[in-house]
Protein backbone atom coordinates (compact mmCIF):
# COMPACT_ATOMS: atom_id res chain seq x y z
CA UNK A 1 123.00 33.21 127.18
CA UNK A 2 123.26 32.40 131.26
CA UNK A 3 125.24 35.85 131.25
CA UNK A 4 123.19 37.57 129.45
CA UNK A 5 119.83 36.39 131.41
CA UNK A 6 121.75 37.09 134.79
CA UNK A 7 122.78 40.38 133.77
CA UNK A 8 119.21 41.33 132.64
CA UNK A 9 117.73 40.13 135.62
CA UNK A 10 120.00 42.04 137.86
CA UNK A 11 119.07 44.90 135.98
CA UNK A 12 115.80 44.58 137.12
CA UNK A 13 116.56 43.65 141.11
CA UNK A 14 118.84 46.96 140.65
CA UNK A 15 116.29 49.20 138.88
CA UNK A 16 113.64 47.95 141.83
CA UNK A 17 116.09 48.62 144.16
CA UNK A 18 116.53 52.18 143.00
CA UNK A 19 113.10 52.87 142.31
CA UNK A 20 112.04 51.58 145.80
CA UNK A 21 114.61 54.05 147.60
CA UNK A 22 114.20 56.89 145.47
CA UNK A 23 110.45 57.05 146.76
CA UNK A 24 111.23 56.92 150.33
CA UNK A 25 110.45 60.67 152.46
CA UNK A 26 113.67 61.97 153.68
CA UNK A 27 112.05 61.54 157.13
CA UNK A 28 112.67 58.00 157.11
CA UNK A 29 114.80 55.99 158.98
CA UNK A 30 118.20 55.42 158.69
CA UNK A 31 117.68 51.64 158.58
CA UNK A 32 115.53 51.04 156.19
CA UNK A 33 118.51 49.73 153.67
CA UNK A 34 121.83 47.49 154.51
CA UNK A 35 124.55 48.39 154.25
CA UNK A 36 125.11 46.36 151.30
CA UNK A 37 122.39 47.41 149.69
CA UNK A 38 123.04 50.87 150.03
CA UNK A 39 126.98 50.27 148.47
CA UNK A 40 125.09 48.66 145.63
CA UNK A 41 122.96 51.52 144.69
CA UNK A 42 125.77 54.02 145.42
CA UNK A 43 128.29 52.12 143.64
CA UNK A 44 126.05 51.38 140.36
CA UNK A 45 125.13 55.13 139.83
CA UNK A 46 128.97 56.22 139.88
CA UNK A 47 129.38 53.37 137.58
CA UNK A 48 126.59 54.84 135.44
CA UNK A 49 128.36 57.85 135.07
CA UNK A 50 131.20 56.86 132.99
CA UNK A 51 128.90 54.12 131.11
CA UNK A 52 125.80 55.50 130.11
CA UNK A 53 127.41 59.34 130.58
CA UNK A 54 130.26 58.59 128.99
CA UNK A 55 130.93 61.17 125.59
CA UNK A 56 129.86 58.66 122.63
CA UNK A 57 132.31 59.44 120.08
CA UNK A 58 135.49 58.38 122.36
CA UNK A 59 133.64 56.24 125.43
CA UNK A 60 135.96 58.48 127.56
CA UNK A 61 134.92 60.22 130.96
CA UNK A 62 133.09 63.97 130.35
CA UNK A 63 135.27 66.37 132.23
CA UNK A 64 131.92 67.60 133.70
CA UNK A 65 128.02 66.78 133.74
CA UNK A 66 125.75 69.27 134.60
CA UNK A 67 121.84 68.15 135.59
CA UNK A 68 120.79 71.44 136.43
CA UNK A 69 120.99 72.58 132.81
CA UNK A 70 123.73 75.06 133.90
CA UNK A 71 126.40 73.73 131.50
CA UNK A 72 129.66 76.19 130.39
CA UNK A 73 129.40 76.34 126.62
CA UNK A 74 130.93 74.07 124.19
CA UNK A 75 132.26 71.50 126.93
CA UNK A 76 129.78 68.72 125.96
CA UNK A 77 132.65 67.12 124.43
CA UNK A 78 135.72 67.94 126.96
CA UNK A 79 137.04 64.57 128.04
CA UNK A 80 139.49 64.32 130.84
CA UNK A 81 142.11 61.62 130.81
CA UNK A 82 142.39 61.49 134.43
CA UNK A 83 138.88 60.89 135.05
CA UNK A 84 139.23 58.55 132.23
CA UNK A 85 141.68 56.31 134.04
CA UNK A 86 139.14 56.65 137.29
CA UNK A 87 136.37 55.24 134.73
CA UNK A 88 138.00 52.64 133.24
CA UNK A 89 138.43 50.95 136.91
CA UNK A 90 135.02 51.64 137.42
CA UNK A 91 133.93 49.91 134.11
CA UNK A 92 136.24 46.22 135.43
CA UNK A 93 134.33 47.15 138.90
CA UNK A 94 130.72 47.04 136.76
CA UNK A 95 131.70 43.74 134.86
CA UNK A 96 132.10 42.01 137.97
CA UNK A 97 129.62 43.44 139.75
CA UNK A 98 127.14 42.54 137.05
CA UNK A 99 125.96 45.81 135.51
CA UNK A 100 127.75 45.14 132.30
CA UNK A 101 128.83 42.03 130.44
CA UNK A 102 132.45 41.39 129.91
CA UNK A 103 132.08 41.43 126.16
CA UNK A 104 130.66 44.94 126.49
CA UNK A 105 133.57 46.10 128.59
CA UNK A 106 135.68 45.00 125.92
CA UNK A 107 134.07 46.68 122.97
CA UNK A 108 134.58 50.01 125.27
CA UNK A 109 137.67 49.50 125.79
CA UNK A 110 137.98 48.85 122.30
CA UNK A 111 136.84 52.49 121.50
CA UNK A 112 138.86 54.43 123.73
CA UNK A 113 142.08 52.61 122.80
CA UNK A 114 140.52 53.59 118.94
CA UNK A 115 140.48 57.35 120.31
CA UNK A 116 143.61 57.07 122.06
CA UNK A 117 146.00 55.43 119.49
CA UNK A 118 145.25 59.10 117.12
CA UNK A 119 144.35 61.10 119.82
CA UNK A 120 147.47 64.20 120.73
CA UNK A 121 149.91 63.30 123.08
CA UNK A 122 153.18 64.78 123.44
CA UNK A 123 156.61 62.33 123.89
CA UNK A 124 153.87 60.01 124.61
CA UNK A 125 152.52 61.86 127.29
CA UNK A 126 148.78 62.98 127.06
CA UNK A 127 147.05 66.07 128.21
CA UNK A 128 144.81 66.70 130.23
CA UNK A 129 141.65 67.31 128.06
CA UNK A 130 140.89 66.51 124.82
CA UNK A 131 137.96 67.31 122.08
CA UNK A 132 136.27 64.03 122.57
CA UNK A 133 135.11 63.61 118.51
CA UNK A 134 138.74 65.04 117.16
CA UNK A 135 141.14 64.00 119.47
CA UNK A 136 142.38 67.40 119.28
CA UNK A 137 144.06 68.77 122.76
CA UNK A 138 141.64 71.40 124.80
CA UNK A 139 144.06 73.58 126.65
CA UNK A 140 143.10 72.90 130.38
CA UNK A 141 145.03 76.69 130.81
CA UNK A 142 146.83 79.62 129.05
CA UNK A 143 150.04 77.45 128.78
CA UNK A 144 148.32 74.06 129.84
CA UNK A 145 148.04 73.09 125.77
CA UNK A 146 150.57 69.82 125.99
CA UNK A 147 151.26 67.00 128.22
CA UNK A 148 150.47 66.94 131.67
CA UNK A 149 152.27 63.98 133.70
CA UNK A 150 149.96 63.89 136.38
CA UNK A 151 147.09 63.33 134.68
CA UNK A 152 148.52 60.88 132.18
CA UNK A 153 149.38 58.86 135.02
CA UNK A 154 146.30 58.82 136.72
CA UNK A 155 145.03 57.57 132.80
CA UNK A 156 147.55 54.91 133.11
CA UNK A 157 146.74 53.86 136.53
CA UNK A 158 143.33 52.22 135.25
CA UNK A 159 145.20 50.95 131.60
CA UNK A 160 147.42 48.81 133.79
CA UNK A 161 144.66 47.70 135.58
CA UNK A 162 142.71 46.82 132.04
CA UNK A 163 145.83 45.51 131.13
CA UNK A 164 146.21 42.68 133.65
CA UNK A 165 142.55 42.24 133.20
CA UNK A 166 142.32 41.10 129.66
CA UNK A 167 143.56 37.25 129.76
CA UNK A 168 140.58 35.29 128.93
CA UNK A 169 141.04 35.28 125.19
CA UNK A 170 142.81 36.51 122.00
CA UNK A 171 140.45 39.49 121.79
CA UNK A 172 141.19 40.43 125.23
CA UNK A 173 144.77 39.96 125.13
CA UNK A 174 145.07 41.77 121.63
CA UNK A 175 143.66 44.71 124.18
CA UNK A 176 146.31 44.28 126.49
CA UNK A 177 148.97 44.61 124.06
CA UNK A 178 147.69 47.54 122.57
CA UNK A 179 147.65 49.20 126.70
CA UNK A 180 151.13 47.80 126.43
CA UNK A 181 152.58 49.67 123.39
CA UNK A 182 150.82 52.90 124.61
CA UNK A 183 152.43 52.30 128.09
CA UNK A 184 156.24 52.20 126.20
CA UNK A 185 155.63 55.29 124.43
CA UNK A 186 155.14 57.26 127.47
CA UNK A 187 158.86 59.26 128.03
CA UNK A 188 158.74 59.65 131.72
CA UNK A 189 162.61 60.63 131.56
CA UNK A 190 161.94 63.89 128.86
CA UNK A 191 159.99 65.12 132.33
CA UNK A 192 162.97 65.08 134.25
CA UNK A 193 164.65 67.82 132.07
CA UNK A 194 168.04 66.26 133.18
CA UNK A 195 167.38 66.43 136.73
CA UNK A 196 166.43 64.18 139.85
CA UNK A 197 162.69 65.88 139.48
CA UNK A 198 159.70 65.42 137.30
CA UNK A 199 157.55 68.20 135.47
CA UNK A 200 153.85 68.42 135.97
CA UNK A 201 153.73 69.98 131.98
CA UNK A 202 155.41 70.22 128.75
CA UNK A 203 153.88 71.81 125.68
CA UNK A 204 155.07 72.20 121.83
CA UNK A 205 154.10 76.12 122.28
CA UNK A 206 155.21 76.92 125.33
CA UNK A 207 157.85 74.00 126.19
CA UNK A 208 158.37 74.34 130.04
CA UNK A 209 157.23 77.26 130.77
CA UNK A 210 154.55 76.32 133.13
CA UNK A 211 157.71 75.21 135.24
CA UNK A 212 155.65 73.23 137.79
CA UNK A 213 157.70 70.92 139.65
CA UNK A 214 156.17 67.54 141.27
CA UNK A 215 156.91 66.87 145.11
CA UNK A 216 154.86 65.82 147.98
CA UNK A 217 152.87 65.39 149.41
CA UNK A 218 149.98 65.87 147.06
CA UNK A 219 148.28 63.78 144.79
CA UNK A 220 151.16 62.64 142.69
CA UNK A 221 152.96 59.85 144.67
CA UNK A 222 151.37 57.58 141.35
CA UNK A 223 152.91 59.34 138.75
CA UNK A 224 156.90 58.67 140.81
CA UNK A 225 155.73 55.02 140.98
CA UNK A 226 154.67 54.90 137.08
CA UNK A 227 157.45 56.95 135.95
CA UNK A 228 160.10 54.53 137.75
CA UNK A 229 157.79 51.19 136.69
CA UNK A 230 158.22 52.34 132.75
CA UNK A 231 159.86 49.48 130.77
CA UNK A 232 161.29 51.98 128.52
CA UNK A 233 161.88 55.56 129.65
CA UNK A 234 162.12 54.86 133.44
CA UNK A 235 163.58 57.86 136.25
CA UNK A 236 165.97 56.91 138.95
CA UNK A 237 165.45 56.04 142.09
CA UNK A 238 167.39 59.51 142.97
CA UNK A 239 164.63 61.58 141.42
CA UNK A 240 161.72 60.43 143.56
CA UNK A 241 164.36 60.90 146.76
CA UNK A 242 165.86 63.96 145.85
CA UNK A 243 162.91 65.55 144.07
CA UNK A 244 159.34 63.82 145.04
CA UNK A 245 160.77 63.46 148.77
CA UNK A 246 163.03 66.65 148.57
CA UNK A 247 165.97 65.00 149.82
CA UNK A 248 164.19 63.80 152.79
CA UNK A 249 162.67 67.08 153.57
CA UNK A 250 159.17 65.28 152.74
CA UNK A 251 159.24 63.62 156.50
CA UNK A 252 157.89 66.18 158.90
CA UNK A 253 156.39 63.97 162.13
CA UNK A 254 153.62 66.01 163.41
CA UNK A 255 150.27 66.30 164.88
CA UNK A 256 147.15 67.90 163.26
CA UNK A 257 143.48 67.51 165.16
CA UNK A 258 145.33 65.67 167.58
CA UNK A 259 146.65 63.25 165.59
CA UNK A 260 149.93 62.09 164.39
CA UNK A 261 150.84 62.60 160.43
CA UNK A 262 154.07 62.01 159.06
CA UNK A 263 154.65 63.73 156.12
CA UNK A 264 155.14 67.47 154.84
CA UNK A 265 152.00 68.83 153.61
CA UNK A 266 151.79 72.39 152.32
CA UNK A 267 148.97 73.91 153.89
CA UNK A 268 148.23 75.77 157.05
CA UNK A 269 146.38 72.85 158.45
CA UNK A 270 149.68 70.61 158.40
CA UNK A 271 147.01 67.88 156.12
CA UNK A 272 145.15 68.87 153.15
CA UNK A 273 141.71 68.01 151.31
CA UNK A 274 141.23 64.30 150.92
CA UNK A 275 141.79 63.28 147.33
CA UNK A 276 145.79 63.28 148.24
CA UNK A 277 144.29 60.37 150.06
CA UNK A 278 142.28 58.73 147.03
CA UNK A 279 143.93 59.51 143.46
CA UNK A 280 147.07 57.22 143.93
CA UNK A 281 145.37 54.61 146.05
CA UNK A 282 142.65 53.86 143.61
CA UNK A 283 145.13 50.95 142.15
CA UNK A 284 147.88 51.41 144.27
CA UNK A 285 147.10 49.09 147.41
CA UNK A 286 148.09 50.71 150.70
CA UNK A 287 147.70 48.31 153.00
CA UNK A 288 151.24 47.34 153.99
CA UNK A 289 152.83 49.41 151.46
CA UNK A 290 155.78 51.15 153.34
CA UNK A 291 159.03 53.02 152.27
CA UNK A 292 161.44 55.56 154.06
CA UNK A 293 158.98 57.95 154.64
CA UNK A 294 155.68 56.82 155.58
CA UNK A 295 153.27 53.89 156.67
CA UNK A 296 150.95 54.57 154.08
CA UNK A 297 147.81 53.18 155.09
CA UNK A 298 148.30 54.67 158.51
CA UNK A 299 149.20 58.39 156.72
CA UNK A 300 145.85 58.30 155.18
CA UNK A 301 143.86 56.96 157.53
CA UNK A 302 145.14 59.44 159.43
CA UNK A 303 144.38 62.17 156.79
CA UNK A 304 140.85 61.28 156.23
CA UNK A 305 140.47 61.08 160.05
CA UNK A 306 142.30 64.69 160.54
CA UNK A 307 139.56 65.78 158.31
CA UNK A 308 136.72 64.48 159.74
CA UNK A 309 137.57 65.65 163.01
CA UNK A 310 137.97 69.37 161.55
CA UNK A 311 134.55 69.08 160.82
CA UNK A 312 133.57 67.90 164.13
CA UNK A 313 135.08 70.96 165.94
CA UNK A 314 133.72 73.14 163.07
CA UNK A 315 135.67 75.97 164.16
CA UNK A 316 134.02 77.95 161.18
CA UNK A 317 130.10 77.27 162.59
CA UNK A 318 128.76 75.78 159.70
CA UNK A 319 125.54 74.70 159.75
CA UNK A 320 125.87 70.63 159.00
CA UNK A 321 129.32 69.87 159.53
CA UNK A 322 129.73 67.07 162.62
CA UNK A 323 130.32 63.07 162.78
CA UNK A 324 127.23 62.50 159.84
CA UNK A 325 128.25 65.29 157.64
CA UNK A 326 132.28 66.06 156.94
CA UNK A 327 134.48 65.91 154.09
CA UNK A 328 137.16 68.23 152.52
CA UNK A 329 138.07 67.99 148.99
CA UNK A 330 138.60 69.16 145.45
CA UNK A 331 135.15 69.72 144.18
CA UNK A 332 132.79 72.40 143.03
CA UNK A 333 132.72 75.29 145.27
CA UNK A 334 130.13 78.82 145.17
CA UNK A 335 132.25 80.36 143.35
CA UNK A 336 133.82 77.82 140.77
CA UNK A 337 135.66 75.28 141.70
CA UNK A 338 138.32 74.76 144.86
CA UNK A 339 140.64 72.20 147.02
CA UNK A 340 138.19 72.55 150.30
CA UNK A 341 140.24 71.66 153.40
CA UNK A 342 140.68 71.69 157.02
CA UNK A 343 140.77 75.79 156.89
CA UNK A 344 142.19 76.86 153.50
CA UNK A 345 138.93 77.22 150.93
CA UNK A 346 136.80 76.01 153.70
CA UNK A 347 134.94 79.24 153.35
CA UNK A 348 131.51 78.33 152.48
CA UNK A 349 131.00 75.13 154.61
CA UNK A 350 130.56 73.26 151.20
CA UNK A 351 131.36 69.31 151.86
CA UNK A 352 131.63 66.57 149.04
CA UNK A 353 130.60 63.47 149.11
CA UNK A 354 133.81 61.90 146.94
CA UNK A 355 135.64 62.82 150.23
CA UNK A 356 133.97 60.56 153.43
CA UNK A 357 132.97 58.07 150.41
CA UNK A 358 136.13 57.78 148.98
CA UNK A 359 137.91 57.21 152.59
CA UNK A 360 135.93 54.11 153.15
CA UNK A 361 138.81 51.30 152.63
CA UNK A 362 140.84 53.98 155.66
CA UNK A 363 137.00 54.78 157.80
CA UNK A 364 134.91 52.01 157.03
CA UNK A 365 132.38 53.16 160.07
CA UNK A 366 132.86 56.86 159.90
CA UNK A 367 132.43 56.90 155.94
CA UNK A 368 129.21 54.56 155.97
CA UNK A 369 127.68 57.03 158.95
CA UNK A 370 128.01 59.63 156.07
CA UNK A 371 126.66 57.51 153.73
CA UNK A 372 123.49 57.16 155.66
CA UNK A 373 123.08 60.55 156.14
CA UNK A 374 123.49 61.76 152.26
CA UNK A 375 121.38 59.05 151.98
CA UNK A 376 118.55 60.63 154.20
CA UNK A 377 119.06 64.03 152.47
CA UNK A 378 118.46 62.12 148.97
CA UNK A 379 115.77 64.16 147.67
CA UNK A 380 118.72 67.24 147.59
CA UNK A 381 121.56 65.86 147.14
CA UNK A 382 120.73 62.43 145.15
CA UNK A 383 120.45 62.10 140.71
CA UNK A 384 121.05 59.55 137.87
CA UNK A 385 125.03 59.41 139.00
CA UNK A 386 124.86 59.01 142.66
CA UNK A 387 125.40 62.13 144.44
CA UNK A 388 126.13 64.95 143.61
CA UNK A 389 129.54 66.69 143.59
CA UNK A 390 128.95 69.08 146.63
CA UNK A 391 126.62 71.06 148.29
CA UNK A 392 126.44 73.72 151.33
CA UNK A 393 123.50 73.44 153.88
CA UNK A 394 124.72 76.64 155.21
CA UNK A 395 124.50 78.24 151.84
CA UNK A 396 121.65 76.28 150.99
CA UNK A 397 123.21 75.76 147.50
CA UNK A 398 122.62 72.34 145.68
CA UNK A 399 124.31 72.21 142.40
CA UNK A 400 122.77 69.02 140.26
CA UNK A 401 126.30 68.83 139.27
CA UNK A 402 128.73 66.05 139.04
CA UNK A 403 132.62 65.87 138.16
CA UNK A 404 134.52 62.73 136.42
CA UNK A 405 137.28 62.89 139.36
CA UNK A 406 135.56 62.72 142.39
CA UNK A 407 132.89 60.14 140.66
CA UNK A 408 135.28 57.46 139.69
CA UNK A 409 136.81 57.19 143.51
CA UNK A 410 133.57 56.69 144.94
CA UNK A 411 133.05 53.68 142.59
CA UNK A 412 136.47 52.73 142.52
CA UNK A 413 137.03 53.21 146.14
CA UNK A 414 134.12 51.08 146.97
CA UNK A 415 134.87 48.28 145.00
CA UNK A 416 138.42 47.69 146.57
CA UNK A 417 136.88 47.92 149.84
CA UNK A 418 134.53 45.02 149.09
CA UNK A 419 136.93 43.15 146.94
CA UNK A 420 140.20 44.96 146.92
CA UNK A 421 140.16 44.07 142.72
CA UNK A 422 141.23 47.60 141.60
CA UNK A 423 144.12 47.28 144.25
CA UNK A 424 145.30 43.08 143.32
CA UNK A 425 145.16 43.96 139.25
CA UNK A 426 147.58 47.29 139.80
CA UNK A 427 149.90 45.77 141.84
CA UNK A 428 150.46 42.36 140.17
CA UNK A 429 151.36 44.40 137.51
CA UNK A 430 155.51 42.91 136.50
CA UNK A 431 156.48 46.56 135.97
CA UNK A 432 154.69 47.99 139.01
CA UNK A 433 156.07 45.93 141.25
CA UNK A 434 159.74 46.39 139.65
CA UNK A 435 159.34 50.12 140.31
CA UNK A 436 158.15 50.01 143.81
CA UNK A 437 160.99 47.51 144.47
CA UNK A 438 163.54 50.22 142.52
CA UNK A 439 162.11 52.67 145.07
CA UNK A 440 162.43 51.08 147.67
CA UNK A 441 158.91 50.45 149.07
CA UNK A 442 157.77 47.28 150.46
CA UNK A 443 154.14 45.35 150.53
CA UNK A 444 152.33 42.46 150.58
CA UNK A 445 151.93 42.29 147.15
CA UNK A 446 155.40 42.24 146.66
CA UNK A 447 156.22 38.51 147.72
CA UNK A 448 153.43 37.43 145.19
CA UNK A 449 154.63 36.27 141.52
CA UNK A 450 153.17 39.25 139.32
CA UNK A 451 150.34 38.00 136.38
CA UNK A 452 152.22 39.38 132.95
CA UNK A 453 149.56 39.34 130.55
CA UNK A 454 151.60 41.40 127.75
CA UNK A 455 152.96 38.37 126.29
CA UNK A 456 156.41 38.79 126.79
CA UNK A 457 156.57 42.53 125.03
C-alpha cells in the first residue's frame, strides 16, 4: 500500500512537472529547471517509451514509433531485440526511480520471457526483428532472415542485468532462472565457424552468406565479452585477439580534432558516430575497465569529445552546430536512415539527441549544455518520449519520430550516471566477470565478489 501511494503520488509531482515545462515559450531562460529536474523529465519520457509504447502482445521495444503519422506499413508490430535489451534496463531504471512498481516490472518481464521462450531463434541466437504477436522472424534484409549476434547480445546485455536483479523472492528468482536457461542456449562458438572470429549472421536459408565478420572498433566490443562470458558455448580468448582486435592491428595511437584516440576506427575521420561509444557501455562499466588495447573510459570520452569538437569547427557551415548543439550518430537522416559522423553522412547537418545525451557518464558538462538547449527548442523537437530522434535546423526538417536504439541509451545512460545501477548489476554478473578476466581486461568491479542469483545452474 506505502508503494503503491508513493508511486501514485510521484505520478502526480511528475505529470506537474511535465505539464509545467511543456507550457513554458521557447524564449525562456535556460534556468528555469535544475538540472535534476530536467534528468527527471528527460529520463521518464525515454522510460515511457518502452512502457507505455511498448507493442502489447510481447511488452518488447517497437523497432520504430512514428508521431507524425508517417508510419512505413505493416511495422506496428516489428519488435527489435536490441532495443529490447536497451528497454529492459530502462524498465529496472523506472522501478527505482519510481515510475513503476517492482511487481509491475516483474509481470513485464514475465511477458517478454512468455514471447521469448517460443519466439524464433536460431542455435539459440535471435534475430534481429521479430512479428511481435507471432514470434515469427521479420527479415531485417534480403539475407538478414536468421540470427544476428550483435543484436542478440545487445538483448542479453539487459537479461543479465534483469537477471542479477530478481533476488527478492521466489517469483523473481523463478525469472532469473528462466534469463538463465535462455542465456545457455545461446551457441556463441557455431559463430566462430571454426575460426578465431565471430559472425555478425547466420540464417537456415541462406547459412553464412551474409559473411559479415565482427572486429573493431564498432559497436560490438559486448557481443566478444558475452560470447567469452557464456557458461556453455564460450570462444577463446584467441578469437577476440586474433579476430575482434585483428591480431593487434586494432591499436592505432592517433589524433583526431586534436585529440588523442587509441584505437583503429574505419572511417575517414579516424573516430566514428557516437553509439560505438554507448551500445556496449550501457551495462558494461567503463570506468577503470582496461585491457591491451585501450583505456576505455578515456577512448570514449575521447570519442564523444572528438565529436563535439567536429561540430564546433563545423567545417560543413551548418546552421546550429557549435558547443549547445552537436552530436553524430546512427539515427534518422533526410533521406532514411544513416551513421552521421564527424564527415562521413554528415551531409545534411542533422544532429541527434541520443548522441550528446547518451555521452553524459564521459561529458557530464558538455552533454547537460545540450540538454538545455534541446530543452529551449522543446516546442520542435520535444513529444510523449522525450525527444525526438533527430532533426536539421539547416534543413528545417523535424521528424516527430523516435527509434528504440537511440531511446533506451538516453534512459539507460542517464541512470548510470546518477546511480551507475545498469553498470554494478552487469558487471557483478559471475559469468561476466569470468569472461572479462578470460580476456584479459581489468576493473574495479573485478576485485568485488560477483552476486549469483541463478541458484547454482
Amino acid at each position: 500500500m506505502k508503494q503503491s501511494i508513493r508511486y501514485f503520488l510521484l505520478l502526480i509531482l511528475v505529470s506537474s512537472l511535465l505539464l509545467c515545462t511543456s507550457n513554458k515559450k521557447a524564449g525562456d531562460t535556460e534556468n528555469e529547471i535544475s538540472d535534476e529536474a530536467l534528468l527527471d523529465s528527460i529520463a521518464y519520457r525515454s522510460f515511457q517509451y518502452f512502457w507505455d509504447g511498448a507493442e502489447p502482445s510481447s511488452g518488447l521495444a517497437r523497432e520504430r514509433y512514428h508521431i507524425d503519422g508517417i508510419y512505413p506499413k505493416n511495422d506496428y508490430h516489428i519488435v527489435t531485440s536490441g532495443g529490447s535489451g536497451f528497454g529492459l534496463m530502462a524498465i529496472i531504471a523506472g522501478v527505482e526511480r519510481g515510475y513503476i512498481t517492482r511487481e509491475e516490472a516483474m509481470e513485464r518481464f514475465e511477458k517478454v520471457l512468455d514471447f521469448l521462450e517460443r519466439a524464433d531463434c536460431f542455435h539459440g541466437v535471435f534475430p534481429h526483428w521479430w512479428n511481435g504477436e507471432t514470434g515469427k522472424v521479420r527479415a531485417f534484409s534480403e539475407k538478414d532472415n536468421g540470427g544476428d549476434l550483435v543484436e542478440s547480445s545487445f538483448l542479453f546485455q539487459g537479461l543479465l542485468c534483469v537477471q542479477q536483479y530478481c533476488n527478492d523472492s521466489e517469483r523473481e528468482r523463478s525469472i532469473a532462472s528462466r534469463i538463465e536457461q535462455l542465456w545457455r542456449k545461446v551457441d556463441w562458438d557455431w559463430h566462430r565457424k571454426g575460426e578465431n572470429l565471430l559472425y555478425w549472421h547466420w540464417s537456415a536459408e541462406h547459412t553464412w552468406e551474409m559473411n559479415f565478420p565482427i572486429r573493431g572498433y564498432n559497436e560490438c566490443l559486448i557481443t566478444y565479452i558475452l560470447a567469452a562470458s557464456s557458461p556453455t558455448h564460450p570462444i577463446p580468448a584467441e578469437a577476440y585477439h586474433e579476430g575482434w582486435a585483428e591480431s593487434g592491428k586494432l591499436l592505432d595511437a592517433h589524433e583526431a580534432e586534436d585529440l588523442p584516440l587509441q584505437l583503429r576506427y574505419q572511417s575517414i575521420s579516424g573516430s566514428g558516430p557516437l553509439f560505438w561509444a554507448h551500445y556496449s557501455f550501457l551495462g558494461l562499466d567503463p570506468n577503470g575497465l582496461k585491457d591491451r588495447y585501450a583505456d576505455y573510459f578515456e577512448e570514449m570520452k575521447n570519442l564523444s569529445l572528438v565529436n563535439r569538437a567536429y561540430c564546433i569547427r563545423n567545417p560543413k557551415q551548418y546552421k546550429g552546430y557549435g558547443e549547445d548543439c552537436w552530436g553524430l550518430s546512427a539515427s534518422y537522416s533526410i533521406n532514411g536512415y544513416a551513421a552521421h559522423q564527424p564527415y562521413e553522412s554528415d551531409d545534411w547537418g542533422v544532429i541527434s539527441p541520443t548522441a550528446a545525451l547518451s555521452s553524459i557518464v564521459y561529458t557530464p558538462q558538455e552533454s547537460m549544455q545540450v540538454m538545455r538547449y534541446l530543452y529551449k527548442k522543446r516546442e520542435l523537437l520535444w513529444g510523449k518520449y522525450g525527444f525526438y530522434d533527430a532533426f536539421s535546423e539547416t534543413q528545417h526538417w523535424y521528424p516527430q519520430r523516435y527509434l528504440a536504439i537511440d531511446q533506451g541509451p538516453i534512459a539507460v545512460m542517464i541512470e548510470n550516471y546518477r546511480s551507475g545501477l545498469l553498470w554494478k548489476l552487469f558487471m557483478s554478473h559471475p559469468d561476466v566477470q569470468k569472461g572479462l578476466k578470460r580476456l584479459g581486461f581489468q576493473s574495479p568491479h573485478l576485485n568485488c565478489n560477483a552476486k549469483d542469483t541463478t541458484d547454482g545452474q
